[in-house]
N, C-alpha and C. Protein backbone atom coordinates (compact mmCIF):
# COMPACT_ATOMS: atom_id res chain seq x y z
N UNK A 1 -20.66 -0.63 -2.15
CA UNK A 1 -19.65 -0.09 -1.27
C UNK A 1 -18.32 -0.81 -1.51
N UNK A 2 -17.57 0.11 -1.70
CA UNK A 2 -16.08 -0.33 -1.69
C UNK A 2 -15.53 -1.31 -0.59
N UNK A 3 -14.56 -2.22 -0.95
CA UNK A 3 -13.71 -2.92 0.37
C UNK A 3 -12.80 -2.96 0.74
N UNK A 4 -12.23 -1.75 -0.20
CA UNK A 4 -10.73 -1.99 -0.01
C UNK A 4 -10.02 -1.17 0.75
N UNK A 5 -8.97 -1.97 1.43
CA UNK A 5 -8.49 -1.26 2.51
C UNK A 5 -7.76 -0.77 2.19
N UNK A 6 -7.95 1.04 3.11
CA UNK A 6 -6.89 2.00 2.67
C UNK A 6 -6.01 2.53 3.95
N UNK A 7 -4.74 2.65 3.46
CA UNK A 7 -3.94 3.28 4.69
C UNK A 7 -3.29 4.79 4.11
N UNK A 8 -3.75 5.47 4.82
CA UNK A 8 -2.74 7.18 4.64
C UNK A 8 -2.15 7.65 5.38
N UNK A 9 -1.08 8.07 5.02
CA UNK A 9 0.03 8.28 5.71
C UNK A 9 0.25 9.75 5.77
N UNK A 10 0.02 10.78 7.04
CA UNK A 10 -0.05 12.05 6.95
C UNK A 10 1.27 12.84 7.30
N UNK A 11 2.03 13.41 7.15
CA UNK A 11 3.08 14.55 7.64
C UNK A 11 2.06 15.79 8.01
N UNK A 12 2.31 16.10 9.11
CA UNK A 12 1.79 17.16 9.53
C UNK A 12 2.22 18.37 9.29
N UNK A 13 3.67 18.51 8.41
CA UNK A 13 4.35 19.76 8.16
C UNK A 13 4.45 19.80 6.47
N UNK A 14 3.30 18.81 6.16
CA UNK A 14 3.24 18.75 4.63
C UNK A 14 2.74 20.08 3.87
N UNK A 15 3.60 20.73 3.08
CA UNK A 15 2.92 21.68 2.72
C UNK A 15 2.12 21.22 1.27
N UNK A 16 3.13 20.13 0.33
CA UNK A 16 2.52 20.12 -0.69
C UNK A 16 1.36 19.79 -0.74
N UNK A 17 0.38 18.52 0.45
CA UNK A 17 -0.37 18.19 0.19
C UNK A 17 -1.19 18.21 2.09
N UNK A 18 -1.75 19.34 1.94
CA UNK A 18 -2.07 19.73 3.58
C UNK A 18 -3.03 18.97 4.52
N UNK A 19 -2.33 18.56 5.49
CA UNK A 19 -3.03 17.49 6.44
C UNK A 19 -4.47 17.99 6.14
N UNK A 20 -5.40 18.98 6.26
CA UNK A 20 -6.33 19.23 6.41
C UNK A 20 -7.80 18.22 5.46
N UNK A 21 -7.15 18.43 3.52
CA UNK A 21 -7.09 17.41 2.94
C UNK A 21 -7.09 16.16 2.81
N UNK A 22 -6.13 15.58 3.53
CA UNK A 22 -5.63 13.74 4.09
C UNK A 22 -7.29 13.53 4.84
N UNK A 23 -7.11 14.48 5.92
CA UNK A 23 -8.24 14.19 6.69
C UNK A 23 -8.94 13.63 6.62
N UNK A 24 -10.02 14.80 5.28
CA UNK A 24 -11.29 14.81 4.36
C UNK A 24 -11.20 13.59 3.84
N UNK A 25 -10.35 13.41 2.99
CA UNK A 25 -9.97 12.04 2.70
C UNK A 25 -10.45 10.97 3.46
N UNK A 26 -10.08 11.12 4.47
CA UNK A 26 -10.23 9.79 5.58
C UNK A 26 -11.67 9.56 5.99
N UNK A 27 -12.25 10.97 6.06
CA UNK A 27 -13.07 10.48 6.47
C UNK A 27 -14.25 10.44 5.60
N UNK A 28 -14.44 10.09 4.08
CA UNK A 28 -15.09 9.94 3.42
C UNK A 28 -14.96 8.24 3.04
N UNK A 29 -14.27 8.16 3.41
CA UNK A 29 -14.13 6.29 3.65
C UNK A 29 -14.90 5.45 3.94
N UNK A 30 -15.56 4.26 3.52
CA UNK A 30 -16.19 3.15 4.18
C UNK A 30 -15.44 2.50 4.67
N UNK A 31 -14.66 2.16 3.63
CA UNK A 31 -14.07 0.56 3.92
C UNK A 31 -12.94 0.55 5.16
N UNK A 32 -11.78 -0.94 5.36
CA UNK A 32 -11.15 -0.72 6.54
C UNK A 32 -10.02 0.43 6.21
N UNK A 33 -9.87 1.26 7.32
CA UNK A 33 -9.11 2.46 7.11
C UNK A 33 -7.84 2.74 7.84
N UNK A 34 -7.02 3.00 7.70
CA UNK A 34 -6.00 3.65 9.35
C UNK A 34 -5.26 4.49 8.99
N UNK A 35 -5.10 6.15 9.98
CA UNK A 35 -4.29 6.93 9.48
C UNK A 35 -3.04 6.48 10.36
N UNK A 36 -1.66 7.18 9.49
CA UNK A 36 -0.81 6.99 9.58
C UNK A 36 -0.23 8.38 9.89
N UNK A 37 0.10 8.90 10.99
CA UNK A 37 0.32 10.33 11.36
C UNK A 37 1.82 10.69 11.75
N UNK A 38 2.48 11.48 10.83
CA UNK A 38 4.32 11.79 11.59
C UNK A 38 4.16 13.38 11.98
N UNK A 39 3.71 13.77 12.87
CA UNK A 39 3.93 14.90 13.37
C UNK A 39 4.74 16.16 12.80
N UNK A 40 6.09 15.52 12.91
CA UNK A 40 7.06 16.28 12.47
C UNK A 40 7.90 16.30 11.20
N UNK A 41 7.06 15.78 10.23
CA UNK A 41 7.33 15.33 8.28
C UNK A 41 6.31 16.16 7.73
N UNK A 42 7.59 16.44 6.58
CA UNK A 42 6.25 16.98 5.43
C UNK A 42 5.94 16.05 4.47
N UNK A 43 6.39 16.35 2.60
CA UNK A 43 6.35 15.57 1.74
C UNK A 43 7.78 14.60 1.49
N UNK A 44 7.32 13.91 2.69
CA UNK A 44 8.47 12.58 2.13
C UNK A 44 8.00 11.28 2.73
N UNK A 45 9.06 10.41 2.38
CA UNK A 45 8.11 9.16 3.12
C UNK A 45 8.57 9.07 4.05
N UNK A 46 7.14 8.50 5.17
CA UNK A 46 7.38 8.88 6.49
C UNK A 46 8.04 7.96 7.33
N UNK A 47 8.84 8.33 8.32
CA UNK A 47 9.78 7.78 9.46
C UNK A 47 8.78 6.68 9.56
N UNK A 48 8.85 5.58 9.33
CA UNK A 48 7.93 3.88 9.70
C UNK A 48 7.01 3.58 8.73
N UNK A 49 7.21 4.42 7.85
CA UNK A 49 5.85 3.97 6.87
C UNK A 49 5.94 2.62 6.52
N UNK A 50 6.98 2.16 5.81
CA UNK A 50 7.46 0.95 5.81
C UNK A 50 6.91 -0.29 6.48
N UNK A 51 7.00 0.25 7.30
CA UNK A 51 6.73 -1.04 8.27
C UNK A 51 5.28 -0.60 8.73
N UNK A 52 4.46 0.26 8.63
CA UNK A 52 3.12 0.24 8.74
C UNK A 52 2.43 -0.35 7.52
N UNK A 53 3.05 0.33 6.56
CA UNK A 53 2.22 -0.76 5.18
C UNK A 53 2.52 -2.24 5.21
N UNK A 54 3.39 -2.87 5.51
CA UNK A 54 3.23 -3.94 5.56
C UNK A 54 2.21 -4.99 6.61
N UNK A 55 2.36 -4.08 8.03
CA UNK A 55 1.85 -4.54 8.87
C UNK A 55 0.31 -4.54 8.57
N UNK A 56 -0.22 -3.47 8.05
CA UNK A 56 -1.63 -3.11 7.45
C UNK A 56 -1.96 -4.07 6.45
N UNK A 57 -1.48 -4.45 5.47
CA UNK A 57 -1.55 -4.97 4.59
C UNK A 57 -1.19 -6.36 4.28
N UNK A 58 -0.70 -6.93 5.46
CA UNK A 58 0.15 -8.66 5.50
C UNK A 58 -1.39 -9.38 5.58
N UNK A 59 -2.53 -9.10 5.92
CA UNK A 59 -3.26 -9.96 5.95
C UNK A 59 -4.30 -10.30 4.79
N UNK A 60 -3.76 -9.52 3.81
CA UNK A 60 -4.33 -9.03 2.27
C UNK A 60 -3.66 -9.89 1.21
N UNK A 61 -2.69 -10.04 1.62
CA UNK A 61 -1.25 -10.84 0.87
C UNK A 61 -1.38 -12.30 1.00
N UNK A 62 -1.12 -13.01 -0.29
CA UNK A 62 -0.60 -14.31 -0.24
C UNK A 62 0.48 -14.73 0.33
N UNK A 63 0.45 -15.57 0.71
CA UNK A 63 1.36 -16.41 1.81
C UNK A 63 2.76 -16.81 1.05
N UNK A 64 2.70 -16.83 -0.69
CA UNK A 64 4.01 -17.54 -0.87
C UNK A 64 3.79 -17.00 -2.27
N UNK A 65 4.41 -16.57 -3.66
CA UNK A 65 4.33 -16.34 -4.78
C UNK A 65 5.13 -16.51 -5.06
N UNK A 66 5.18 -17.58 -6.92
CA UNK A 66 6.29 -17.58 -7.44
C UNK A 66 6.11 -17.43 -8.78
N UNK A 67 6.72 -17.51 -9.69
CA UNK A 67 6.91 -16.85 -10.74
C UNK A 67 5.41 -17.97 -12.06
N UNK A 68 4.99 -17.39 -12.60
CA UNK A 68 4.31 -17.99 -14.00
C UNK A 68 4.60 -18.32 -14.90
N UNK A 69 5.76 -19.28 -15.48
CA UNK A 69 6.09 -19.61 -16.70
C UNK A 69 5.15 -20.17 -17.51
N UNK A 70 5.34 -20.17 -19.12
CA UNK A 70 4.80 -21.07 -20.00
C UNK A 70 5.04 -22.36 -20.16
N UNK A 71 4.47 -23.10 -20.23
CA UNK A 71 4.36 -24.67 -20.26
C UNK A 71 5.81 -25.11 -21.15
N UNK A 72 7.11 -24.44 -21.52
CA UNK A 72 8.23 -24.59 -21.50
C UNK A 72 9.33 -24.14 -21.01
N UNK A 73 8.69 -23.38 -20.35
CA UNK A 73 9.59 -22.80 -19.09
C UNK A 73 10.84 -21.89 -19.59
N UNK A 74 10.71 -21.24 -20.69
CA UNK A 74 11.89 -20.84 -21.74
C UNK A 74 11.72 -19.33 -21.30
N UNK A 75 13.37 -19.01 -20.69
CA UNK A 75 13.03 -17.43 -20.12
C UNK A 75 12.64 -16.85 -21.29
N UNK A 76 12.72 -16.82 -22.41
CA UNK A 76 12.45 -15.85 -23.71
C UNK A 76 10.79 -15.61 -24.07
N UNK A 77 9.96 -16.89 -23.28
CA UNK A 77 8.55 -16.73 -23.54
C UNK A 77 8.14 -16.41 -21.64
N UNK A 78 9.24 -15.77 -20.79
CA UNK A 78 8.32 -16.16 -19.67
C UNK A 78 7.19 -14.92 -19.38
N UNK A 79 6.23 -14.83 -18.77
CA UNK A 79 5.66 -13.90 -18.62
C UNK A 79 5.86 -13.26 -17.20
N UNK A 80 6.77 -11.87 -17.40
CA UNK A 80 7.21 -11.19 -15.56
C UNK A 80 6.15 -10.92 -15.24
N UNK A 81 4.51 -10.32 -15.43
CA UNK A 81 4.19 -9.52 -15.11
C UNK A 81 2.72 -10.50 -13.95
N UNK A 82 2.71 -11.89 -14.62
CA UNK A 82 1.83 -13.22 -13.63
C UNK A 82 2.53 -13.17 -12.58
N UNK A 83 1.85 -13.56 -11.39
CA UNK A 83 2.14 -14.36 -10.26
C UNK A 83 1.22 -15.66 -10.08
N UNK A 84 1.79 -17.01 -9.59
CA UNK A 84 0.55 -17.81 -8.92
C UNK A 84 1.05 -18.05 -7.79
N UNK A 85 0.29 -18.08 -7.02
CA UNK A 85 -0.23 -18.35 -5.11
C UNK A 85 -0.22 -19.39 -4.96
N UNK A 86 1.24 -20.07 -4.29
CA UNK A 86 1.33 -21.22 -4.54
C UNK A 86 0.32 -21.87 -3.12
C-alpha cells in the first residue's frame, strides 16, 4: 500500500477535467488524503490552493535545505539539482 499523501484540488465548474472524475479519484485512495473544493472555479488554480498545499504538505518537508556543492565548492562543478537537510 501506497503512503503518500495526496491533496486534490477540485473546481466545481471544471469542464476540462469534471468534478465527477476528481471524486473517483479520491476515493480510490489509501493513503493520507484531502479534497480541496472551490465551488465556483473551473480549470485554473484555485482561489487558496497555495496556501492549502503548503499547509498539507509542511509536515512532509525538511525543516531547512541548502545547496550540495562538490568538495571545491566551484560554481562550474556545482550540482543544482542535490539538496542536503541540514
Amino acid at each position: 500500500m501506497d503512503k503518500t499523501p495526496v491533496l486534490i484540488g477540485i473546481g466545481l465548474k471544471d469542464e476540462d477535467c469534471p468534478p465527477k472524475g476528481s471524486f473517483a479519484v479520491y476515493m480510490l485512495i489509501k493513503s493520507k488524503k484531502q479534497l480541496f473544493i472551490a465551488k465556483n472555479s473551473g480549470h485554473v488554480v484555485l482561489p487558496g490552493w497555495n496556501e492549502e498545499v503548503f499547509k498539507f504538505f509542511a509536515p512532509y518537508l525538511p525543516k531547512r535545505v541548502k545547496p550540495n556543492y562538490y568538495k571545491n565548492n566551484n560554481n562550474k562543478n556545482r550540482d543544482k539539482g542535490k539538496r542536503e537537510i541540514l
